[in-house]
Structure formats: C-alpha cells, structure tokens
PDB file of N, CA and C in Angstrom:
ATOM      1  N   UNK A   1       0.060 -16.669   4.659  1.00  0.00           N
ATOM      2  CA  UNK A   1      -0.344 -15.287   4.512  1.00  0.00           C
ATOM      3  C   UNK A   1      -0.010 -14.841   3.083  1.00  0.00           C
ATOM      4  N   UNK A   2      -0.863 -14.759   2.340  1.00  0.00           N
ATOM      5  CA  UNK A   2      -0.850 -13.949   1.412  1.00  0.00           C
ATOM      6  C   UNK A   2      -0.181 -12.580   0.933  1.00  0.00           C
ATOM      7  N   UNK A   3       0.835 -12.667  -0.221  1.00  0.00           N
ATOM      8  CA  UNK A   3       2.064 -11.129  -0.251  1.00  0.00           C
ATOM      9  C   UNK A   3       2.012 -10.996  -1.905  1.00  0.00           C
ATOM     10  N   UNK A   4       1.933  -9.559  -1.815  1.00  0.00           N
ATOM     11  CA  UNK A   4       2.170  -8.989  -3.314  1.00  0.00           C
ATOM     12  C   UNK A   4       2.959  -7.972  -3.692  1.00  0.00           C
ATOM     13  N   UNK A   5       3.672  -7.825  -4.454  1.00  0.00           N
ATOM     14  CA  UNK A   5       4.503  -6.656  -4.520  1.00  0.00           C
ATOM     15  C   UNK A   5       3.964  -5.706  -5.906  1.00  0.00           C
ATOM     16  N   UNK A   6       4.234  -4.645  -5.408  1.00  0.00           N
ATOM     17  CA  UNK A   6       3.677  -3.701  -6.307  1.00  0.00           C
ATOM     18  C   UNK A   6       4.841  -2.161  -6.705  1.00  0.00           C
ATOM     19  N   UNK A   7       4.567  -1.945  -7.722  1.00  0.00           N
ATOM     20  CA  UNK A   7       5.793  -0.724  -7.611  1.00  0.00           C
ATOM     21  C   UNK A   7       4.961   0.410  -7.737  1.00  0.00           C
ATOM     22  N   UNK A   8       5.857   1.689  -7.066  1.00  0.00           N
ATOM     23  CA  UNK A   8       5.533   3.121  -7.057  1.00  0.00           C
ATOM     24  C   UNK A   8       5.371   3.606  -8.295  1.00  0.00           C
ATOM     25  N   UNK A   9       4.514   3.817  -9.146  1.00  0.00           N
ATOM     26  CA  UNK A   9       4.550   4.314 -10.574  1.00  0.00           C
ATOM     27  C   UNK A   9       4.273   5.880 -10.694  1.00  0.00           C
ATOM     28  N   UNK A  10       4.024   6.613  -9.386  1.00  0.00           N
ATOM     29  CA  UNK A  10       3.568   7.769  -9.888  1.00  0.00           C
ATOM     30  C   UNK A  10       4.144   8.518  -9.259  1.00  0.00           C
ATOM     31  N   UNK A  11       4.833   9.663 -10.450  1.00  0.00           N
ATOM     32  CA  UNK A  11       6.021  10.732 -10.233  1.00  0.00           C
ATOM     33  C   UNK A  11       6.690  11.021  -8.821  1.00  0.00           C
ATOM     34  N   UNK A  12       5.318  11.718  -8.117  1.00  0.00           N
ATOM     35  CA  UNK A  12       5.614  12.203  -6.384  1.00  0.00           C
ATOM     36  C   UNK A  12       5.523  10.917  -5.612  1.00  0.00           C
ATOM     37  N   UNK A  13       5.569   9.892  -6.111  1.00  0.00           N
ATOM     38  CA  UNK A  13       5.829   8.697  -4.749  1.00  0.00           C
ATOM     39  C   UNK A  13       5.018   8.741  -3.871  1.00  0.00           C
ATOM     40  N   UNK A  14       4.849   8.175  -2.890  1.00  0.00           N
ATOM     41  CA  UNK A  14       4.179   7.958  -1.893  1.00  0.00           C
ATOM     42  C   UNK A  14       3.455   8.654  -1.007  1.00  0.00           C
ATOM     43  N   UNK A  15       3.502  10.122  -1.170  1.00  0.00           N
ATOM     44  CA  UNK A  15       2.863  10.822  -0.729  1.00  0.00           C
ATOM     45  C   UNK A  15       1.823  11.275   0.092  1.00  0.00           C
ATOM     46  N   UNK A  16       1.627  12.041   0.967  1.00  0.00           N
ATOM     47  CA  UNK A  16      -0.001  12.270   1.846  1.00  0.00           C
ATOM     48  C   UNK A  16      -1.324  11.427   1.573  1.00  0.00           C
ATOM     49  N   UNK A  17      -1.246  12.033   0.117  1.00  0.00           N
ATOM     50  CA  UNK A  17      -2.534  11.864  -0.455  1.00  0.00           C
ATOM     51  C   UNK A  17      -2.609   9.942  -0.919  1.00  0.00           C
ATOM     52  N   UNK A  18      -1.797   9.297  -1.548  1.00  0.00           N
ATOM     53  CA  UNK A  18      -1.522   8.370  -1.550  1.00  0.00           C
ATOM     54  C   UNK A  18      -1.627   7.556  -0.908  1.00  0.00           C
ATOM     55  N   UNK A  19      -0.935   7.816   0.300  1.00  0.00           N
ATOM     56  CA  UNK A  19      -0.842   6.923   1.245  1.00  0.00           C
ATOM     57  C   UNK A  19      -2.191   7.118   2.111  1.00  0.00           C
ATOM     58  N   UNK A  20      -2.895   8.015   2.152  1.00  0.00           N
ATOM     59  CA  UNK A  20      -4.474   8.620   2.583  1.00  0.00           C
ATOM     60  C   UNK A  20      -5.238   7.609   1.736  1.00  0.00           C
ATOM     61  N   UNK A  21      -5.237   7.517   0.469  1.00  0.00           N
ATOM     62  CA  UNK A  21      -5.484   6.421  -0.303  1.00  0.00           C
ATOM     63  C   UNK A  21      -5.833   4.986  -0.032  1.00  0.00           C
ATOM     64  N   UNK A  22      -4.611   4.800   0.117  1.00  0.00           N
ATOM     65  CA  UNK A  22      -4.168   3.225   0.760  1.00  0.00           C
ATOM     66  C   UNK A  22      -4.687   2.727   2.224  1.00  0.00           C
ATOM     67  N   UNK A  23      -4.491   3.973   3.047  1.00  0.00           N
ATOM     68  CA  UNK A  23      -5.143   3.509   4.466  1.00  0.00           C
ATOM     69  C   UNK A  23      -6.700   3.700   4.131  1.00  0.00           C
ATOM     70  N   UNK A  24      -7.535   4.472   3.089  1.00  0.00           N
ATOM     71  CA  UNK A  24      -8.564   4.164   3.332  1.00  0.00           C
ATOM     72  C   UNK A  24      -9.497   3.112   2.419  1.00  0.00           C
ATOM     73  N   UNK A  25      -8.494   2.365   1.749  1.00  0.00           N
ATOM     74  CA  UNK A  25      -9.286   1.095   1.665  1.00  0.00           C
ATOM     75  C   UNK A  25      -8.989   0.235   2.012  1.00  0.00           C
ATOM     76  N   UNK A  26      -7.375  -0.202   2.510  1.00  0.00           N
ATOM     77  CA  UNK A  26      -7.165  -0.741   4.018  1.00  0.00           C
ATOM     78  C   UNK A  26      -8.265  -0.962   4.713  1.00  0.00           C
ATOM     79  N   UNK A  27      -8.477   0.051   5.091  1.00  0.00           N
ATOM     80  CA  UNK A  27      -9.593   0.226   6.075  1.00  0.00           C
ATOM     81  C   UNK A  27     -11.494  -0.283   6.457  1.00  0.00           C
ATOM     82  N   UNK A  28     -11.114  -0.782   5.048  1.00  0.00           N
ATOM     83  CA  UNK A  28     -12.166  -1.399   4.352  1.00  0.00           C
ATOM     84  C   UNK A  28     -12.632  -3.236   4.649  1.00  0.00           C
ATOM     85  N   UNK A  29     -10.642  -3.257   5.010  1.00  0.00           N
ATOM     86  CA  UNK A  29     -11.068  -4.861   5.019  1.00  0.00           C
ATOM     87  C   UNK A  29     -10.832  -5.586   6.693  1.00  0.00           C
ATOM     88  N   UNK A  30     -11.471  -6.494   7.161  1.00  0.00           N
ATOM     89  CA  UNK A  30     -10.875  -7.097   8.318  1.00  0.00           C
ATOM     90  C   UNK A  30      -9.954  -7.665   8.737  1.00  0.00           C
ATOM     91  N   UNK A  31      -9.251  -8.277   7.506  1.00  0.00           N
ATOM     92  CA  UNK A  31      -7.109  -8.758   7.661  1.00  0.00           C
ATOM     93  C   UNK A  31      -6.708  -7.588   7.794  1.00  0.00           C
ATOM     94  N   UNK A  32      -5.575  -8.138   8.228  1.00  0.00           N
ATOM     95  CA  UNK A  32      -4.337  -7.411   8.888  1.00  0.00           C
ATOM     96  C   UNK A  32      -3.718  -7.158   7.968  1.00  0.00           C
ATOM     97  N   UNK A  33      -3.277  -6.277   7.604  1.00  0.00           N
ATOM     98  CA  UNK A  33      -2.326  -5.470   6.283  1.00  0.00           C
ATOM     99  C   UNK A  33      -1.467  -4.945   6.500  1.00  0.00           C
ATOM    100  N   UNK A  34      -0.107  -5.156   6.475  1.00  0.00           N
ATOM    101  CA  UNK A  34       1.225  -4.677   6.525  1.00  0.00           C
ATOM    102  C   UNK A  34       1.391  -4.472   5.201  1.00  0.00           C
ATOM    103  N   UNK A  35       2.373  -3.670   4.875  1.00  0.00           N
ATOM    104  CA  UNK A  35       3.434  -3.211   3.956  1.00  0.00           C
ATOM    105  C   UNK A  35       4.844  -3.027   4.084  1.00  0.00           C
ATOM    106  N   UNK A  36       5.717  -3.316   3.184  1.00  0.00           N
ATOM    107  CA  UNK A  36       6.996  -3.374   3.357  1.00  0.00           C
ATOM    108  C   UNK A  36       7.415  -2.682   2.800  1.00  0.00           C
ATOM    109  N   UNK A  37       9.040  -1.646   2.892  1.00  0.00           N
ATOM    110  CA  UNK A  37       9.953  -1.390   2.281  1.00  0.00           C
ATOM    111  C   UNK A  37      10.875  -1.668   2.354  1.00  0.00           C
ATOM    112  N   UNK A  38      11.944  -1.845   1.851  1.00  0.00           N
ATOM    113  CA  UNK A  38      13.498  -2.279   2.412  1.00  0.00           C
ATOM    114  C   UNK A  38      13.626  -3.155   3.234  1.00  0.00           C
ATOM    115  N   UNK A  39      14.110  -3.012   4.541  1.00  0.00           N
ATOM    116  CA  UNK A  39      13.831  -3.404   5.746  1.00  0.00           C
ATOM    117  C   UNK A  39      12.209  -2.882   6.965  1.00  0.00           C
ATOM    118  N   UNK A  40      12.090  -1.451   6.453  1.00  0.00           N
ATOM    119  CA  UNK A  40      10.607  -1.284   7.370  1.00  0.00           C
ATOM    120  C   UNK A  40       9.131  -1.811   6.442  1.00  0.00           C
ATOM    121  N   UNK A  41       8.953  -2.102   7.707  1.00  0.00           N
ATOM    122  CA  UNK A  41       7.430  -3.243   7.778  1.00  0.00           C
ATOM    123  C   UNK A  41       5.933  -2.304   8.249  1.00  0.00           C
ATOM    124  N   UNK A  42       5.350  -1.542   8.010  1.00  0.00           N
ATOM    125  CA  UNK A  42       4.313  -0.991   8.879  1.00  0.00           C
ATOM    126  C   UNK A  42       2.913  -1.337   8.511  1.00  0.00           C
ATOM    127  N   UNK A  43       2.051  -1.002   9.624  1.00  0.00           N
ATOM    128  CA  UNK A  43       0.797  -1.451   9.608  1.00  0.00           C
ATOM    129  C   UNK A  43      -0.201  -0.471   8.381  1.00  0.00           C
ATOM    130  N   UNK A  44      -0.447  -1.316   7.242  1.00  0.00           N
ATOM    131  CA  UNK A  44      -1.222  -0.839   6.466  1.00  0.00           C
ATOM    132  C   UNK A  44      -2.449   0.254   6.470  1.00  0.00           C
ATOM    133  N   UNK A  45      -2.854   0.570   7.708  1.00  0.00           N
ATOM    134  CA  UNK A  45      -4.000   0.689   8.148  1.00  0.00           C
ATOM    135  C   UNK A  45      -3.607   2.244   8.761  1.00  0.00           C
ATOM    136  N   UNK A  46      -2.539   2.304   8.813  1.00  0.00           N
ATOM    137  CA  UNK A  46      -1.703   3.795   9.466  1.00  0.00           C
ATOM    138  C   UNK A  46      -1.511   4.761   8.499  1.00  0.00           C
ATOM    139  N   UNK A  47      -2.181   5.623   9.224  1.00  0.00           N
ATOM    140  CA  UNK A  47      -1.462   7.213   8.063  1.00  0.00           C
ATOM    141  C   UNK A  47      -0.230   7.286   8.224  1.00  0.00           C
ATOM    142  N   UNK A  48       0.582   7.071   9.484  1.00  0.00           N
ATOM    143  CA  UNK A  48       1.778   7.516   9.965  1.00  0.00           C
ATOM    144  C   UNK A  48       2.768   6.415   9.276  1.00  0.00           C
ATOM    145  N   UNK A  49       2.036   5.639   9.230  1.00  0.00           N
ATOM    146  CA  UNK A  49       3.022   4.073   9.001  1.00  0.00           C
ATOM    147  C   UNK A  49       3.220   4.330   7.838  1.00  0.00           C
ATOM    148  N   UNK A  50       2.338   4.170   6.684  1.00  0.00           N
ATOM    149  CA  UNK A  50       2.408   4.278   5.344  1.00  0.00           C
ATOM    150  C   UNK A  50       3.294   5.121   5.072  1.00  0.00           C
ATOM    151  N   UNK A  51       3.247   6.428   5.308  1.00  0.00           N
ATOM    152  CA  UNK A  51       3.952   7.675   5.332  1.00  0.00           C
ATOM    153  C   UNK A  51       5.433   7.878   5.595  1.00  0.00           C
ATOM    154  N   UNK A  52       5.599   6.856   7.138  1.00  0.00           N
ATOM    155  CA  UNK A  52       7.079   6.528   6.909  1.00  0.00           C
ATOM    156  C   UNK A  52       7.570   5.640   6.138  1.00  0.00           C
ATOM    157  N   UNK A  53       7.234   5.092   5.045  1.00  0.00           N
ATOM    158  CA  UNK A  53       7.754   4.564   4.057  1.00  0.00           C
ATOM    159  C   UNK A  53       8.472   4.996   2.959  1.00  0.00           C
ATOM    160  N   UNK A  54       8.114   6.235   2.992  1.00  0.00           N
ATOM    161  CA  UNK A  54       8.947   7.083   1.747  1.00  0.00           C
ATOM    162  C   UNK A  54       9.390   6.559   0.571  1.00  0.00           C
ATOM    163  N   UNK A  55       8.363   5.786  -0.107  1.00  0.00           N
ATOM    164  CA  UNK A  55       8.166   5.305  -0.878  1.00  0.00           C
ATOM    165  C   UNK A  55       8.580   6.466  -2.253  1.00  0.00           C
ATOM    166  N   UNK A  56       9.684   6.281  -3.036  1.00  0.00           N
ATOM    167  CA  UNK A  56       9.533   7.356  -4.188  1.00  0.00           C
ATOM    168  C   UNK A  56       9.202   6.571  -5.717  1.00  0.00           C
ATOM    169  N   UNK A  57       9.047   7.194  -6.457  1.00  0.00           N
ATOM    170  CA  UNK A  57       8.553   6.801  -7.554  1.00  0.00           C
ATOM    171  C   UNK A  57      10.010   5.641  -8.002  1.00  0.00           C
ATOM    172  N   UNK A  58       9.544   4.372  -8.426  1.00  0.00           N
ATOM    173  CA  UNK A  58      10.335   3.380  -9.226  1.00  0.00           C
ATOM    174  C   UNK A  58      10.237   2.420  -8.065  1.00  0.00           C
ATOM    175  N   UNK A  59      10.101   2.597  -6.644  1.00  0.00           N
ATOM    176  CA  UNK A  59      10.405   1.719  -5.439  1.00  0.00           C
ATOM    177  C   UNK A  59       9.188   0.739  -5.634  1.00  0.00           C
ATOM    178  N   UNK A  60       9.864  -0.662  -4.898  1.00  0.00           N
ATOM    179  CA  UNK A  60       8.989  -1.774  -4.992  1.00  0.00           C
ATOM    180  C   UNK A  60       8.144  -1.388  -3.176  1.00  0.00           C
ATOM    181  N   UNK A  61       6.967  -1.822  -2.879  1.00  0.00           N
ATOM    182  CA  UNK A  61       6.553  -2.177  -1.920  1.00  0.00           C
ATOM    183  C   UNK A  61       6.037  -3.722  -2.011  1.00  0.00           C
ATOM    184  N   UNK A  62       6.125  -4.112  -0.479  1.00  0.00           N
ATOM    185  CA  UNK A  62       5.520  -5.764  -0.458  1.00  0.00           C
ATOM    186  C   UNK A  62       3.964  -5.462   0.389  1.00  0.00           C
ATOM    187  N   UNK A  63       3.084  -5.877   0.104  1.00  0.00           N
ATOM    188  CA  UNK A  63       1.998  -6.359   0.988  1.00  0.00           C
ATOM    189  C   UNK A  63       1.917  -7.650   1.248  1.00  0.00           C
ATOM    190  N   UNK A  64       1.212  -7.381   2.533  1.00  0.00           N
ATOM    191  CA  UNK A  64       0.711  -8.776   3.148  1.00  0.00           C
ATOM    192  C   UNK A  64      -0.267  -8.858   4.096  1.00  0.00           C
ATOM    193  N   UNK A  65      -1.081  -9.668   3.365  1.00  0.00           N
ATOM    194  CA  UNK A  65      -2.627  -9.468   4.561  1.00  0.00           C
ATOM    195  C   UNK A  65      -2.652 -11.080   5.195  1.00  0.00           C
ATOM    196  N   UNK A  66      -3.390 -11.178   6.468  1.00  0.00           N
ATOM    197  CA  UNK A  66      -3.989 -12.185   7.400  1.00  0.00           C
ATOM    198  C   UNK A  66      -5.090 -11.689   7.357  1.00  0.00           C
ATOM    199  N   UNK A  67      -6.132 -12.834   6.954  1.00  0.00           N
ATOM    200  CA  UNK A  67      -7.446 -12.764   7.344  1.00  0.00           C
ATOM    201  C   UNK A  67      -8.769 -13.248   6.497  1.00  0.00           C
ATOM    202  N   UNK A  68      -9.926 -12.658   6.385  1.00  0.00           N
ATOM    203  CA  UNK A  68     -10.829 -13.857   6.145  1.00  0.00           C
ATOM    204  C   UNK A  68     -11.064 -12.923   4.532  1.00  0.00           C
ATOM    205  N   UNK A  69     -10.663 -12.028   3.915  1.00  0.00           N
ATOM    206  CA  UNK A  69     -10.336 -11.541   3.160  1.00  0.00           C
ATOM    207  C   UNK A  69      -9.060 -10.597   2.497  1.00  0.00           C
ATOM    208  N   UNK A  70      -8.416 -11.477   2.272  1.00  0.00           N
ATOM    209  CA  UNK A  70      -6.900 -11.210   2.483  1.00  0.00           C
ATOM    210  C   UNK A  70      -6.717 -11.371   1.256  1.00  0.00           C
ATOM    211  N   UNK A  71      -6.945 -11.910   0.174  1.00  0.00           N
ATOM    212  CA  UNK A  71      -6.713 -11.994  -1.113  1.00  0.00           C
ATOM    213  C   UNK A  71      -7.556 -10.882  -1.749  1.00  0.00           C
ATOM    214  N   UNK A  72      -8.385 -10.314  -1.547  1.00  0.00           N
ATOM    215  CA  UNK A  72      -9.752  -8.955  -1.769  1.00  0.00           C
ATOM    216  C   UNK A  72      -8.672  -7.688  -2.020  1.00  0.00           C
ATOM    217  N   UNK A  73      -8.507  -7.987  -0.229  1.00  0.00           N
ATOM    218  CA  UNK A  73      -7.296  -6.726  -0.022  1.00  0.00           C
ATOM    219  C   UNK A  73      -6.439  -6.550  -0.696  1.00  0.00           C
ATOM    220  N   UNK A  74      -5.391  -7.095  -1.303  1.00  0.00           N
ATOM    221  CA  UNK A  74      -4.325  -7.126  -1.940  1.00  0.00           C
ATOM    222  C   UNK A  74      -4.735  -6.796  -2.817  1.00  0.00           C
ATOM    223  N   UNK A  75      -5.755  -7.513  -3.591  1.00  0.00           N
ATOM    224  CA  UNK A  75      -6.203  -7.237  -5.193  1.00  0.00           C
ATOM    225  C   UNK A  75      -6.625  -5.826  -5.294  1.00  0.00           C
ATOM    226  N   UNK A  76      -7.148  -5.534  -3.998  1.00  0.00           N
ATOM    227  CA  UNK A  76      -7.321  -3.947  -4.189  1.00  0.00           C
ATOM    228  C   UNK A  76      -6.683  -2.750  -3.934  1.00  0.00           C
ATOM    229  N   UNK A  77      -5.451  -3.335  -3.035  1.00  0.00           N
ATOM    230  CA  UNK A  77      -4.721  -2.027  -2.746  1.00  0.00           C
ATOM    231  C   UNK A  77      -3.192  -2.102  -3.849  1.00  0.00           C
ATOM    232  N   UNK A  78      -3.647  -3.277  -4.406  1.00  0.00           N
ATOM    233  CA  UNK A  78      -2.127  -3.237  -5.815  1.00  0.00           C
ATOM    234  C   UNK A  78      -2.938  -2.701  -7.058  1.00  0.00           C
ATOM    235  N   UNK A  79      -4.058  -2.523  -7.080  1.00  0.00           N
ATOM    236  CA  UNK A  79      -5.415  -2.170  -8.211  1.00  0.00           C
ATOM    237  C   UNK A  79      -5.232  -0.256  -8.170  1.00  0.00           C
ATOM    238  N   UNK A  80      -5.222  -0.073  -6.677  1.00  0.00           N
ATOM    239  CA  UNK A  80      -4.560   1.553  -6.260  1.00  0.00           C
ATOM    240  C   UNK A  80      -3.230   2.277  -6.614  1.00  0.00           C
ATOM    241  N   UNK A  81      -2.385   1.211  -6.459  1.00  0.00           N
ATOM    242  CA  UNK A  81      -1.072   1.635  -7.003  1.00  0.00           C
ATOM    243  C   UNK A  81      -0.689   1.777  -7.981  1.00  0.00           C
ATOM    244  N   UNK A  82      -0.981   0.434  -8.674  1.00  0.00           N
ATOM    245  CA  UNK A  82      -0.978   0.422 -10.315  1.00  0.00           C
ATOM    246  C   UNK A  82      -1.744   1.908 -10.927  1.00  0.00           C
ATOM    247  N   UNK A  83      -2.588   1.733 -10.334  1.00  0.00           N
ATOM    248  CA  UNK A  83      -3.459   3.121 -10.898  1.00  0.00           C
ATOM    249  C   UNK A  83      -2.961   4.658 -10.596  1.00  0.00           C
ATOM    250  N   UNK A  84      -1.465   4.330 -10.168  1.00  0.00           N
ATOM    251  CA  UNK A  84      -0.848   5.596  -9.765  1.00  0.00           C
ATOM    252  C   UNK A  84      -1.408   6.434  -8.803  1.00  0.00           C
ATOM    253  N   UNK A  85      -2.553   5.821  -8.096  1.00  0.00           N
ATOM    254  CA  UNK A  85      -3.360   6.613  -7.235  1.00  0.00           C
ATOM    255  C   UNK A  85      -4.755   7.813  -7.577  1.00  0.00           C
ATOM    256  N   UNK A  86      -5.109   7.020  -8.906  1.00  0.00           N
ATOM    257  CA  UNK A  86      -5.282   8.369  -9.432  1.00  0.00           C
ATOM    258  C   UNK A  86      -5.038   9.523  -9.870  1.00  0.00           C
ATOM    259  N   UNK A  87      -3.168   9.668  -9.559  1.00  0.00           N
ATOM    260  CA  UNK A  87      -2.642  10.505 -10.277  1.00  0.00           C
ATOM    261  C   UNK A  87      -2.127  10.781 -11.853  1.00  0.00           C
ATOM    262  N   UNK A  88      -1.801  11.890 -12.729  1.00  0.00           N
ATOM    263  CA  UNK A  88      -1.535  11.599 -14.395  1.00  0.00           C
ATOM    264  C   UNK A  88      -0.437  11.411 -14.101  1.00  0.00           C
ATOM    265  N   UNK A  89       0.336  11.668 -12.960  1.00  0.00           N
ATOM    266  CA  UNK A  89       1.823  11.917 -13.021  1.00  0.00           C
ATOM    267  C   UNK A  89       2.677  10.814 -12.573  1.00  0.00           C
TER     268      UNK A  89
END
C-alpha cells in the first residue's frame, strides 16, 4: 500500500474548509484512503474523520491509499496540501 507524508503549511491548519477539500477529491478516487496523525488513523473520505485530526499548521500527516489508483490519489491529495489548500495564509 502506497504512503506519503505531507505537512500542514497553512496558518489555520486543518480546518472545515480544508479538510472539505481533501474529502472532495478523495472522493474522486476508488482506493481506500486513510490518513494519519499521531496515533489517529481516519478514513480519508470523511468530513468527520478528517476533521478529527486537528491537524495545526507545522503538523506532519501520513496518507495511504489501497487500490487500482492509489498512487493518482496521493499525488493529488499531497498536490492539495502543499498548495496550502488554496489558502495565502
């Protein structure tokens, strides 16, 4: 299974909108997408999940996808982060 780590680069962290972000291009692919923090693991694909991550700005997250595009995924939801989400901040 395929894993990438990516860091929080933008000011407000992980946020609604962010993590709204992330689940909707998640959502995009047919692997299975988890994310990690610390010790919690949640399903990529969750508003709720993402959200309890409380991800703040400087924090590492891990991804990890299963599936028949699982390397796509990653490339695109670390392509989101890096990009601060679209945020300047």
């Amino acid at each position: 299974m395929p894993e990438r780590s990516a860091q929080i680069l933008n000011r407000s962290g992980l946020h609604a909108r962010p993590a709204a972000e992330i689940v909707k291009a998640a959502a995009k692919f047919k692997s299975d997408i988890t994310i990690a923090r610390d010790d919690v693991e949640v399903n990529g694909k969750s508003i709720m999940g993402v959200m309890m991550l409380a991800a703040e700005f400087g924090s590492t997250v891990t991804l990890k996808a299963d599936g028949p595009d699982a390397d796509q995924a990653l490339e695109t939801l670390c392509t989101i982060i890096a990009g601060k989400f679209g945020e300047s901040t």
